[in-house]
C-alpha atoms as a PDB file:
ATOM      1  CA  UNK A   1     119.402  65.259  60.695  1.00  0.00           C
ATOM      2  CA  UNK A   2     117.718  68.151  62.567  1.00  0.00           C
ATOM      3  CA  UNK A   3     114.406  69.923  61.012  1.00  0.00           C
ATOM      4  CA  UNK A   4     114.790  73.191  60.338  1.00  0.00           C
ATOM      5  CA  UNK A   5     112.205  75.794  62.638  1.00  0.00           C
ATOM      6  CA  UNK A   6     110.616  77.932  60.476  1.00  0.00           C
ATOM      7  CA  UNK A   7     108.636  80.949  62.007  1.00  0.00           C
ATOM      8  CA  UNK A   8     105.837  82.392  60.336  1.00  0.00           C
ATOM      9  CA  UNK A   9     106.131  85.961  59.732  1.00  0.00           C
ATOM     10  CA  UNK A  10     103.715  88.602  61.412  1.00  0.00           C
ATOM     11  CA  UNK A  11     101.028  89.903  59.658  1.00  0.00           C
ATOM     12  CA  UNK A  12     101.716  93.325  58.696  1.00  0.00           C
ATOM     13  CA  UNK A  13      98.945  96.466  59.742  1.00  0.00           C
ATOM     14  CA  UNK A  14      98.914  98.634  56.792  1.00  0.00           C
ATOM     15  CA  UNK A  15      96.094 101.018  56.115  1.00  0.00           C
ATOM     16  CA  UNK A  16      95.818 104.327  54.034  1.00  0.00           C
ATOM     17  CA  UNK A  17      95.954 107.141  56.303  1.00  0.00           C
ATOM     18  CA  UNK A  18      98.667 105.199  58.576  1.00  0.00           C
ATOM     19  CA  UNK A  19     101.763 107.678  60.318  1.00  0.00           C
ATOM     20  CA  UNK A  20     105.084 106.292  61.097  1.00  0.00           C
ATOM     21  CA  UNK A  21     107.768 108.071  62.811  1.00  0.00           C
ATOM     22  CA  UNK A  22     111.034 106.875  60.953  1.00  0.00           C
ATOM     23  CA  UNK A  23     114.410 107.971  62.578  1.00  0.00           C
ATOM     24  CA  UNK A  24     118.033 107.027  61.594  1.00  0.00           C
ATOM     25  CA  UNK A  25     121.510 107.594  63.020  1.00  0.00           C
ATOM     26  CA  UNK A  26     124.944 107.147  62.082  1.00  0.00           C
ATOM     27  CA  UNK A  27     126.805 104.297  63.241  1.00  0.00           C
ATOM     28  CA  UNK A  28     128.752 105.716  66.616  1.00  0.00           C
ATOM     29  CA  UNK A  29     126.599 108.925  66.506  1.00  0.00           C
ATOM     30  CA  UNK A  30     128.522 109.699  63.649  1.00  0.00           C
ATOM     31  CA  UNK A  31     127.766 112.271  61.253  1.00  0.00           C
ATOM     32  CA  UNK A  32     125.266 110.783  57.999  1.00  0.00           C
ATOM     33  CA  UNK A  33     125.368 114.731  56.115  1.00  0.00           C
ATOM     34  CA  UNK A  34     128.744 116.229  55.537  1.00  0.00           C
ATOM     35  CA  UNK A  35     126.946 119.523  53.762  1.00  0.00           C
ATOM     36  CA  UNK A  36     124.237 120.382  52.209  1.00  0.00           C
ATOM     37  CA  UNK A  37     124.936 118.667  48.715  1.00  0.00           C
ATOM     38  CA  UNK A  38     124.286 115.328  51.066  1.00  0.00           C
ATOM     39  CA  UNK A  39     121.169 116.867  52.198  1.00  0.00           C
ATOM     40  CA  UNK A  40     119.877 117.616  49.068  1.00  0.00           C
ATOM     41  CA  UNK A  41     120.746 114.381  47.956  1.00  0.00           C
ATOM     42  CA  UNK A  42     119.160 112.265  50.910  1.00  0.00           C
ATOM     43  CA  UNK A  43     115.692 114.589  49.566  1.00  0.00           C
ATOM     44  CA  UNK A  44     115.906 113.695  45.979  1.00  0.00           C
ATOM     45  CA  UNK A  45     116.033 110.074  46.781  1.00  0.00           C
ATOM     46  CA  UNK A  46     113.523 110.293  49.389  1.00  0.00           C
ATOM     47  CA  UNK A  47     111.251 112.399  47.239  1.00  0.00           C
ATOM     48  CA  UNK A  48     111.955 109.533  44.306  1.00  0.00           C
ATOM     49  CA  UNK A  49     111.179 106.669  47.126  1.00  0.00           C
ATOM     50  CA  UNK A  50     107.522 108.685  47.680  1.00  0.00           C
ATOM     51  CA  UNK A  51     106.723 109.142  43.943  1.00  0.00           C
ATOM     52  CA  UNK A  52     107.468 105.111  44.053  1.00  0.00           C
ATOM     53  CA  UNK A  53     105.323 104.019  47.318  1.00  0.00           C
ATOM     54  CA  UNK A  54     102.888 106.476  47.358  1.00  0.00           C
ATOM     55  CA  UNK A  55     104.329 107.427  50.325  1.00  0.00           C
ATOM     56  CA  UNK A  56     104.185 111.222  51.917  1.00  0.00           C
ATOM     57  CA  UNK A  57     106.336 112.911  54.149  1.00  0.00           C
ATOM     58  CA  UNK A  58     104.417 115.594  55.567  1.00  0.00           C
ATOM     59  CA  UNK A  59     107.377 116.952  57.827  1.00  0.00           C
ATOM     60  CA  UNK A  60     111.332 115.866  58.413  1.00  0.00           C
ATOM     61  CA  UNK A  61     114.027 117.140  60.273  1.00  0.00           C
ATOM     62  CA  UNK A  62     118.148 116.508  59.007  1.00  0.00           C
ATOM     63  CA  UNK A  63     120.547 116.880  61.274  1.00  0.00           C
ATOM     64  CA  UNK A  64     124.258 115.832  60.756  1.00  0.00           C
ATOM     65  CA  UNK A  65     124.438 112.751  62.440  1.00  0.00           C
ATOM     66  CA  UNK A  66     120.553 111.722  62.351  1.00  0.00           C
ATOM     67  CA  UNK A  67     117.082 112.420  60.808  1.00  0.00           C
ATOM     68  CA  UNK A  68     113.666 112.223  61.912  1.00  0.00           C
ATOM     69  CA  UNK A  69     111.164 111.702  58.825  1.00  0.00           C
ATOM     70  CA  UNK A  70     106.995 111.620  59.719  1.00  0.00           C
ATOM     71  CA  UNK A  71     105.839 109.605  56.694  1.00  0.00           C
ATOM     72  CA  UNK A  72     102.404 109.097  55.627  1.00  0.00           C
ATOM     73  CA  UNK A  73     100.872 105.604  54.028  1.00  0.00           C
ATOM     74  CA  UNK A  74      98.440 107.433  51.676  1.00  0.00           C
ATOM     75  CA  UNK A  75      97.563 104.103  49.518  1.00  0.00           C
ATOM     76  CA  UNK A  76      98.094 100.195  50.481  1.00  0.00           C
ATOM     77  CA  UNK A  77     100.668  98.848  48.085  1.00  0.00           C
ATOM     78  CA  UNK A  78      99.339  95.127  46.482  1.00  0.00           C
ATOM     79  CA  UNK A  79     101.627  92.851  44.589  1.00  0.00           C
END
């Protein structure tokens, strides 16, 4: 019987104050908002996600087939 290979994860580098550049796309380029009831959705969830994390997105750009988010790490989150 083989051993199983188990790889430790990396160590993650959080910090308050910390900016991340988050991006997503659509599978094919394809379009991720169909109108602006989508958009307004994808905010409300995103604005819930924040109030959760203590997260901040200081700036964001929607398009229809992407988005670009700048998010802020204002607290480190401890379990």
């Amino acid at each position: 019987m083989e051993k199983a290979l188990f790889v430790p994860c990396r160590e993650k580098c959080e910090y308050a104050g910390a900016i991340y550049h988050v991006m997503s796309r659509g599978d094919r380029r394809e379009d991720i908002f169909l109108d602006d009831v989508d958009r307004q959705d994808f905010l409300k969830t995103l604005a819930e996600a924040c109030h959760k994390t203590g997260f901040q997105v200081p700036a964001y750009c929607l398009m229809r087939n992407h988005f670009h988010l700048v998010v802020e790490q204002v607290s480190v989150l401890t379990f």
